[in-house]
C-alpha atoms as a PDB file:
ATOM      1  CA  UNK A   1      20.577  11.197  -1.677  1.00  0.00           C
ATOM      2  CA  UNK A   2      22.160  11.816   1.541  1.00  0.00           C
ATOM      3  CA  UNK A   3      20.813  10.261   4.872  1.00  0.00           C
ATOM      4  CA  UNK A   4      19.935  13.993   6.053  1.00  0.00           C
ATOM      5  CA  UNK A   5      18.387  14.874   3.288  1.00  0.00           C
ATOM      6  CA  UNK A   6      16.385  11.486   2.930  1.00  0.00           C
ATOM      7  CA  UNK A   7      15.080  12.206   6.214  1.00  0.00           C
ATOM      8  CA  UNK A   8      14.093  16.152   5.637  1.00  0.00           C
ATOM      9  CA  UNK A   9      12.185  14.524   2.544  1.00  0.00           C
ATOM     10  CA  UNK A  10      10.282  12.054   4.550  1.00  0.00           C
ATOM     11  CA  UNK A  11       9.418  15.314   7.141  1.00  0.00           C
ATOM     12  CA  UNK A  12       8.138  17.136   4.480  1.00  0.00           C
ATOM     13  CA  UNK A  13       6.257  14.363   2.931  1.00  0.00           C
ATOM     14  CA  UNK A  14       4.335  13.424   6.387  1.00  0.00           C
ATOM     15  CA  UNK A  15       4.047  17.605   7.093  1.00  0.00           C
ATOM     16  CA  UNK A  16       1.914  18.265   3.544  1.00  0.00           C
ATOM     17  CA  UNK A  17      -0.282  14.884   3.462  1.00  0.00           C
ATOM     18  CA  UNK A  18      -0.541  13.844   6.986  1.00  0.00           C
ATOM     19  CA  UNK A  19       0.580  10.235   6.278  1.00  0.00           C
ATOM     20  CA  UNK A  20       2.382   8.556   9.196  1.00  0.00           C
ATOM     21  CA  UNK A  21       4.435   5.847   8.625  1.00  0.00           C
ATOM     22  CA  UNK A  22       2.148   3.297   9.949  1.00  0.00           C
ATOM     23  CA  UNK A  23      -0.240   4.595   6.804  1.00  0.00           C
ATOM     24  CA  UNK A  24       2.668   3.876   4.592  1.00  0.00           C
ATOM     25  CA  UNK A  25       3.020   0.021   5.826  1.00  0.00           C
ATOM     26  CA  UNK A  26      -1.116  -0.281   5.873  1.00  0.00           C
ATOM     27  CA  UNK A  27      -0.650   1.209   2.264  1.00  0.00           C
ATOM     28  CA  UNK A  28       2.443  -1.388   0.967  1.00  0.00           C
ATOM     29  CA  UNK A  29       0.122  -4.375   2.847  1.00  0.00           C
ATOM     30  CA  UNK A  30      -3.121  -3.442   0.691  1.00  0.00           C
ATOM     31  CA  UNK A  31      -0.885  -3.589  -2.339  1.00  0.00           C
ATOM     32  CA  UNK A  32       0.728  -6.821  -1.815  1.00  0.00           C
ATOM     33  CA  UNK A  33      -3.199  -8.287  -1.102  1.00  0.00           C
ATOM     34  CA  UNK A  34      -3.851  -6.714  -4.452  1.00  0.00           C
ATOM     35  CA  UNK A  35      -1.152  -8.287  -6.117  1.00  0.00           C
ATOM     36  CA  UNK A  36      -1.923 -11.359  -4.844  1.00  0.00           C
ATOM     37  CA  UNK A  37      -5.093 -11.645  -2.802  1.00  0.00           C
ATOM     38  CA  UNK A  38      -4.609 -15.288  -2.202  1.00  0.00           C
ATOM     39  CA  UNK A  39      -1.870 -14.612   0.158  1.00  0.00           C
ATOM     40  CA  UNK A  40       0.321 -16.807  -2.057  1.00  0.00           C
ATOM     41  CA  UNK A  41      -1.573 -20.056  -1.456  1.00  0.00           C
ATOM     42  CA  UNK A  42      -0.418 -22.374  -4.486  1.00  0.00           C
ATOM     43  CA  UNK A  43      -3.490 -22.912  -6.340  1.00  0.00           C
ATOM     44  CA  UNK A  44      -6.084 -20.720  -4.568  1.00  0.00           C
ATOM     45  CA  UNK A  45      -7.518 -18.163  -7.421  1.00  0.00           C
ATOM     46  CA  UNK A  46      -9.215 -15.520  -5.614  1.00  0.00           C
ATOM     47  CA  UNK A  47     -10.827 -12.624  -7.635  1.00  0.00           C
ATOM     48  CA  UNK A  48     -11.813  -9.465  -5.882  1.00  0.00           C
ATOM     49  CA  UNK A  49     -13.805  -6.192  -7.148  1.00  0.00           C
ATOM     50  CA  UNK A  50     -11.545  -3.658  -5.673  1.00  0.00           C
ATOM     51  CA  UNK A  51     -13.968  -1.075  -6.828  1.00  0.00           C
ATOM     52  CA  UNK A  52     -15.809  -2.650  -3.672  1.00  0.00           C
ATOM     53  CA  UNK A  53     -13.400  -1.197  -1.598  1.00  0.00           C
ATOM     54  CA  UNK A  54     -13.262   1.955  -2.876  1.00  0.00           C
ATOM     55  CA  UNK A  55     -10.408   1.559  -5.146  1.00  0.00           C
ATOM     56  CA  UNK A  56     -10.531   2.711  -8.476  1.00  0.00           C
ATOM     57  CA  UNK A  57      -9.065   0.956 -11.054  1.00  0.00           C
ATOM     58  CA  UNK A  58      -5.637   3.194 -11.575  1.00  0.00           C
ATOM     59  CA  UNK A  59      -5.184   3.295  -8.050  1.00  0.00           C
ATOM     60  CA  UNK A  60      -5.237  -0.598  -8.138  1.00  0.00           C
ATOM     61  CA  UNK A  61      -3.590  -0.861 -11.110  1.00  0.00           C
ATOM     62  CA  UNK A  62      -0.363   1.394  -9.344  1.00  0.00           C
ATOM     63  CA  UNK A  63      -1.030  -0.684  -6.030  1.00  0.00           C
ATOM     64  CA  UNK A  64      -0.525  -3.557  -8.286  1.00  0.00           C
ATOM     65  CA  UNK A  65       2.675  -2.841  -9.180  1.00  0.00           C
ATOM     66  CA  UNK A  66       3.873  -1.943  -5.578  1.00  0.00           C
ATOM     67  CA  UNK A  67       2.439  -5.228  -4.349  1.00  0.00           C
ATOM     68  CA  UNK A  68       4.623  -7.294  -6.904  1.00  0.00           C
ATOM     69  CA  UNK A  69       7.303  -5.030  -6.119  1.00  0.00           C
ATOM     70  CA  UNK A  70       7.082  -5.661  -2.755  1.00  0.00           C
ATOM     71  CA  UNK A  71       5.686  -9.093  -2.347  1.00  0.00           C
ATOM     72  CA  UNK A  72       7.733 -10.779  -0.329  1.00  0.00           C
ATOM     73  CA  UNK A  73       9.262  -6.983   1.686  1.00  0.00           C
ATOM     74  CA  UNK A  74       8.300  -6.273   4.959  1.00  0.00           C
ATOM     75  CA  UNK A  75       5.457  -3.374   4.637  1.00  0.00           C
ATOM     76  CA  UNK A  76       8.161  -1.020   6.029  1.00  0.00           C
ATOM     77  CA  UNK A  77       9.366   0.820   3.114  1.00  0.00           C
ATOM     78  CA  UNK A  78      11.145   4.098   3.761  1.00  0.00           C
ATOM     79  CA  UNK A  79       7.978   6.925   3.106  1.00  0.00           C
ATOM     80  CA  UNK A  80      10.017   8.542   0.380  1.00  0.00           C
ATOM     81  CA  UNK A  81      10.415   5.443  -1.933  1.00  0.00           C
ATOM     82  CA  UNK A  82       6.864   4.260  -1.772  1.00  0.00           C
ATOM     83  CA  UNK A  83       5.732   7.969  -2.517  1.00  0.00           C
ATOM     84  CA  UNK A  84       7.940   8.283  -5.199  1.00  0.00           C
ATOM     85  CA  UNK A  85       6.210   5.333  -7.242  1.00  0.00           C
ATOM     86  CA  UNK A  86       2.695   6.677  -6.579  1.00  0.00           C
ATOM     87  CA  UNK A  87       0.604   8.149  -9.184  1.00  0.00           C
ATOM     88  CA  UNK A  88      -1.254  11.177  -8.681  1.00  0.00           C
ATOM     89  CA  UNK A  89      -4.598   9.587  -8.483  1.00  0.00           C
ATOM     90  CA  UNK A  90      -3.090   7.131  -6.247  1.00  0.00           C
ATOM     91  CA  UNK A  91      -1.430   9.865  -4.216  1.00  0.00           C
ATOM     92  CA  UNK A  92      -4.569  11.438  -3.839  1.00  0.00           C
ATOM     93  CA  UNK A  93      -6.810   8.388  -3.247  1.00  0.00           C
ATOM     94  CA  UNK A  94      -3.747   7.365  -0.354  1.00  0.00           C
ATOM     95  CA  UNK A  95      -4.291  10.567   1.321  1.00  0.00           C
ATOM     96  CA  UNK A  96      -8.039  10.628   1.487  1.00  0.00           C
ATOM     97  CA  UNK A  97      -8.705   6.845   2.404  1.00  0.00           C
ATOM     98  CA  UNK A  98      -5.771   6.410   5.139  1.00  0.00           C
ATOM     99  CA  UNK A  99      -7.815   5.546   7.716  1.00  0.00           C
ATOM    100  CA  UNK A 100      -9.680   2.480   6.015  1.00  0.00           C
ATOM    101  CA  UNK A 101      -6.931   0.543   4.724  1.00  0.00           C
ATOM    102  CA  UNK A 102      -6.802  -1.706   7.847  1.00  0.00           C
ATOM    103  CA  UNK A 103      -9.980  -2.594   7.111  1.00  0.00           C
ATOM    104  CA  UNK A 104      -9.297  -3.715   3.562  1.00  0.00           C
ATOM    105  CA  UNK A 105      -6.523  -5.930   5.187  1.00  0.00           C
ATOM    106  CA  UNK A 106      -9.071  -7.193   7.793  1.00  0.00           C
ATOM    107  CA  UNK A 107     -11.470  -8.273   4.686  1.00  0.00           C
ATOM    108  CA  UNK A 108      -8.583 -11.012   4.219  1.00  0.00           C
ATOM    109  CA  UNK A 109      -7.748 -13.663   6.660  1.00  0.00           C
ATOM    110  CA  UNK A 110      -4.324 -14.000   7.855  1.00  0.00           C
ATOM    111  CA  UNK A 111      -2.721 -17.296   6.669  1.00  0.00           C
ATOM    112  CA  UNK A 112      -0.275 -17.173   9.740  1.00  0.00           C
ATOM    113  CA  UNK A 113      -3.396 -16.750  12.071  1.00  0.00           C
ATOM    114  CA  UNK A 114      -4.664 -20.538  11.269  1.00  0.00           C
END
């Protein structure tokens, strides 16, 4: 795909959903907690009831998949890409929880913070 065209996609993308890219690097962050919650501490097992959070178990299970993608990517992933690998139900659940994903990241402690 050309570089103009990648760029009318990503316009079009933000235009219909109302995603910004800063929801887009909240969105790849969540997933790479959800692949690995622990922050990749060697040995720490941490279990977490997404459903909690208001995630629903396909959405996790797509986030999943991002997050091992993705684990070690800055959360800065061109709009079109990550979009491309959501579900529907993901898609959807993106769209209509935006505004709360900092605060799933927030439920986590930052391991550079100590």
């Amino acid at each position: 795909m050309r570089l103009q065209e990648n760029k009318e996609r990503i316009r079009e993308i933000q235009k219909i959903t109302g995603l910004k890219p800063t929801n887009f690097a909240d969105l790849i962050r969540v997933a790479q907690l959800i692949y690995d919650p622990s922050g990749g501490v060697c040995g720490k097992f941490v279990q977490v009831d997404w459903l909690y959070f208001g995630i629903p178990e396909g959405v996790v299970e797509n986030l999943r998949f991002l997050g091992q993608k993705y684990q070690y990517e800055s959360p800065h992933v061109s709009i079109d890409i990550v979009w491309e690998q959501l579900t529907p139900e993901t898609r959807s659940w993106f769209i209509g929880h935006k505004n709360m994903l900092w605060e799933i990241e927030e439920a986590f402690p930052a391991l550079d913070e100590d």
